[in-house]
Protein backbone atom coordinates (compact mmCIF):
# COMPACT_ATOMS: atom_id res chain seq x y z
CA UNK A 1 249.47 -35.95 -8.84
CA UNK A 2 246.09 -34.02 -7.84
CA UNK A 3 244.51 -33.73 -4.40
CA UNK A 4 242.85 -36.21 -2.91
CA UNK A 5 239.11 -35.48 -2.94
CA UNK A 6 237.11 -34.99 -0.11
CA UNK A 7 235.94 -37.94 2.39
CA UNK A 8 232.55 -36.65 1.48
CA UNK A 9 232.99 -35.92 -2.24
CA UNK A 10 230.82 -37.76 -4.99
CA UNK A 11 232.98 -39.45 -7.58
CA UNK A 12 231.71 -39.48 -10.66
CA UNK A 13 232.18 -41.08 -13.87
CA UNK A 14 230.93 -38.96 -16.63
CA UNK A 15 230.46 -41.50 -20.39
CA UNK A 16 229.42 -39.49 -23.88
CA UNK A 17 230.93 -40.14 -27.26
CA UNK A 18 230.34 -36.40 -27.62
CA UNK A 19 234.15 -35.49 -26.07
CA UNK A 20 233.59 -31.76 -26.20
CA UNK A 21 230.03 -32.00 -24.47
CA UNK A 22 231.90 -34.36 -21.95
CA UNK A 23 234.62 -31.56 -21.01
CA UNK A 24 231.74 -29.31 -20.51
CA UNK A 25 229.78 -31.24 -17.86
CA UNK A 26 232.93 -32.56 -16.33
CA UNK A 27 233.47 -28.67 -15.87
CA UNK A 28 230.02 -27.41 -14.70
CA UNK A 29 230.11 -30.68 -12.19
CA UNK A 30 233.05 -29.83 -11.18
CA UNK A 31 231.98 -26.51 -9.94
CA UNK A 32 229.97 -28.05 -7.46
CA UNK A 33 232.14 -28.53 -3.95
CA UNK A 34 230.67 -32.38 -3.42
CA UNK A 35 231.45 -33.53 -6.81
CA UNK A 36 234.30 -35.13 -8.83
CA UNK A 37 234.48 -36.77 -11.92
CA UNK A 38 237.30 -39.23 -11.65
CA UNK A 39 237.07 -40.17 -15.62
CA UNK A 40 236.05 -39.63 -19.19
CA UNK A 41 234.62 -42.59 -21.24
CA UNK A 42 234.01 -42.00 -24.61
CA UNK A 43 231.96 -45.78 -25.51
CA UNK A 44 230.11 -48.31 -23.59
CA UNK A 45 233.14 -50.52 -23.47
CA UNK A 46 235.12 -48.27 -21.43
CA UNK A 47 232.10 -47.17 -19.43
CA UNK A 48 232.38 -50.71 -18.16
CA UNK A 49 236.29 -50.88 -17.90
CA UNK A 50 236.48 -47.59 -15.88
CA UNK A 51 234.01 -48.44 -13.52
CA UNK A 52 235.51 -51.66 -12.56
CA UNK A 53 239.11 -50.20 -11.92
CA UNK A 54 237.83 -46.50 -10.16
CA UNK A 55 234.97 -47.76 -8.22
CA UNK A 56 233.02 -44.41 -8.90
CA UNK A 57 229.40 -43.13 -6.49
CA UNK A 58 227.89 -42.23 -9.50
CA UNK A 59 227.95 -43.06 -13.52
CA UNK A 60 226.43 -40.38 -15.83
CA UNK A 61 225.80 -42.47 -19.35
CA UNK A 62 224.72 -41.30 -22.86
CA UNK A 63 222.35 -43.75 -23.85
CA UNK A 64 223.72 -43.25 -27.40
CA UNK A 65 227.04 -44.43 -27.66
CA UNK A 66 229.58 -46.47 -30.33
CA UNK A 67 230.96 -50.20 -29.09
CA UNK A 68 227.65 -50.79 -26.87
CA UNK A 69 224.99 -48.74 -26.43
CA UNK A 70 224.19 -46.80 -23.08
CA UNK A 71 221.14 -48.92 -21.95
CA UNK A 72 222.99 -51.88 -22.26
CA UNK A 73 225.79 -50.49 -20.07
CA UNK A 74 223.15 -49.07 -17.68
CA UNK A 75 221.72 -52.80 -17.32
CA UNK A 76 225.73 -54.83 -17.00
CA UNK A 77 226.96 -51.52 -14.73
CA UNK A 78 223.87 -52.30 -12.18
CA UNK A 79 224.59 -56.03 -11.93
CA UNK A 80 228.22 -55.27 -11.56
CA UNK A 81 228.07 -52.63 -9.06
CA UNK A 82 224.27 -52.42 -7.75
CA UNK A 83 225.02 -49.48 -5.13
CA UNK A 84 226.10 -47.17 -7.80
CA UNK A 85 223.86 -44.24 -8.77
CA UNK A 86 223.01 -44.39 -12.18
CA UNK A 87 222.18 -41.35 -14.55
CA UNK A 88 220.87 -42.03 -18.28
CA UNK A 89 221.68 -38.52 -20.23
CA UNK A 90 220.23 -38.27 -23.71
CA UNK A 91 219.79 -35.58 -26.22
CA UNK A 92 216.64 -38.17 -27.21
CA UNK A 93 213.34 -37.19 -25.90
CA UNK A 94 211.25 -40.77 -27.11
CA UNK A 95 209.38 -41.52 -23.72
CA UNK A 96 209.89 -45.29 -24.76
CA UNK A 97 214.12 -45.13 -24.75
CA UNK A 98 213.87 -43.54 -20.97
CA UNK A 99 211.58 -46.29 -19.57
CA UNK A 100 214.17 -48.61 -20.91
CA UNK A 101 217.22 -46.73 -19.43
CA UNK A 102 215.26 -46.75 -16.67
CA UNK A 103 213.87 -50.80 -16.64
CA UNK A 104 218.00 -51.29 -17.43
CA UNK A 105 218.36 -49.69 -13.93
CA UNK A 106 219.04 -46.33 -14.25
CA UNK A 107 218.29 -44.39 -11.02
CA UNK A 108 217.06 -41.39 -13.35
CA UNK A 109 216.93 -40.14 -16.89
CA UNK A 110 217.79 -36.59 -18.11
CA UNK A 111 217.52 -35.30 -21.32
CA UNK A 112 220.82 -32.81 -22.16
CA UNK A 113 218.98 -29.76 -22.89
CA UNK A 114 217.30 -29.40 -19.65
CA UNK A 115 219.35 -31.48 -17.34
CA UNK A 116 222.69 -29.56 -15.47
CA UNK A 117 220.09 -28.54 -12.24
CA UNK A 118 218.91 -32.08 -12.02
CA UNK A 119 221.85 -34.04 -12.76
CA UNK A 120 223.41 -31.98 -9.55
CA UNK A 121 220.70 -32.50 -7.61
CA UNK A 122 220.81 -36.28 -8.42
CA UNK A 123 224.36 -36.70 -8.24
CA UNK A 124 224.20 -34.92 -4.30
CA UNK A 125 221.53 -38.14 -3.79
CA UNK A 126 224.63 -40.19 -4.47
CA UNK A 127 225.83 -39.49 -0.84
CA UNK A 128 222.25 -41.28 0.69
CA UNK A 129 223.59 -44.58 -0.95
């Protein structure tokens, strides 16, 4: 059984169908003192399921993902939990897929190649919610 985190720590759900890209972030979040990751999701579907049962701060989605797609678990994760800080990641730079993560009701939207600094930074604006 692991440690407890932190009454102060972020947790954070990280979602990609990418699983080795997912292991990466989950490490290079990790790193960071105020963040956790409490779980892996690999689909939309689970996205869903594990934020129901964990509760996370913050949700880090792939907009493009098998069993339902990341917008659409942006939009049902924001009715479901509206608090929740919500992070569209995409390798997909079409301005028109980020203004619909972001009418779905993502908080922000970073594309992978240029987005560890600002997913941090985003993910520390967690703690303001």
């Amino acid at each position: 059984m692991s440690p407890a985190p932190d009454i102060g720590t972020i947790r954070v759900l990280l979602a990609d169908d990418d699983k080795r890209y997912a292991a990466a972030l989950r490490l290079l979040i990790e790193e960071q003192p105020e963040l956790t990751v409490v779980a892996l999701a690999f689909d939309g579907l689970e996205t869903l399921e594990l934020a129901d049962q964990l509760e996370p701060d913050a949700v880090v989605v792939d907009l493009h993902m098998p069993n339902m797609d990341g917008v659409t678990a942006i939009r049902k994760l924001r009715e479901a939990h509206p608090l929740v800080c919500l992070i569209a990641l995409t390798g997909d730079e079409s301005p028109a897929i980020h203004e619909e993560a972001t009418r779905a009701g993502a908080d922000g939207v970073l594309v992978k190649g240029q987005m560890l600094e600002a997913l941090v930074e985003r993910l520390r604006k967690a703690r303001e919610r």
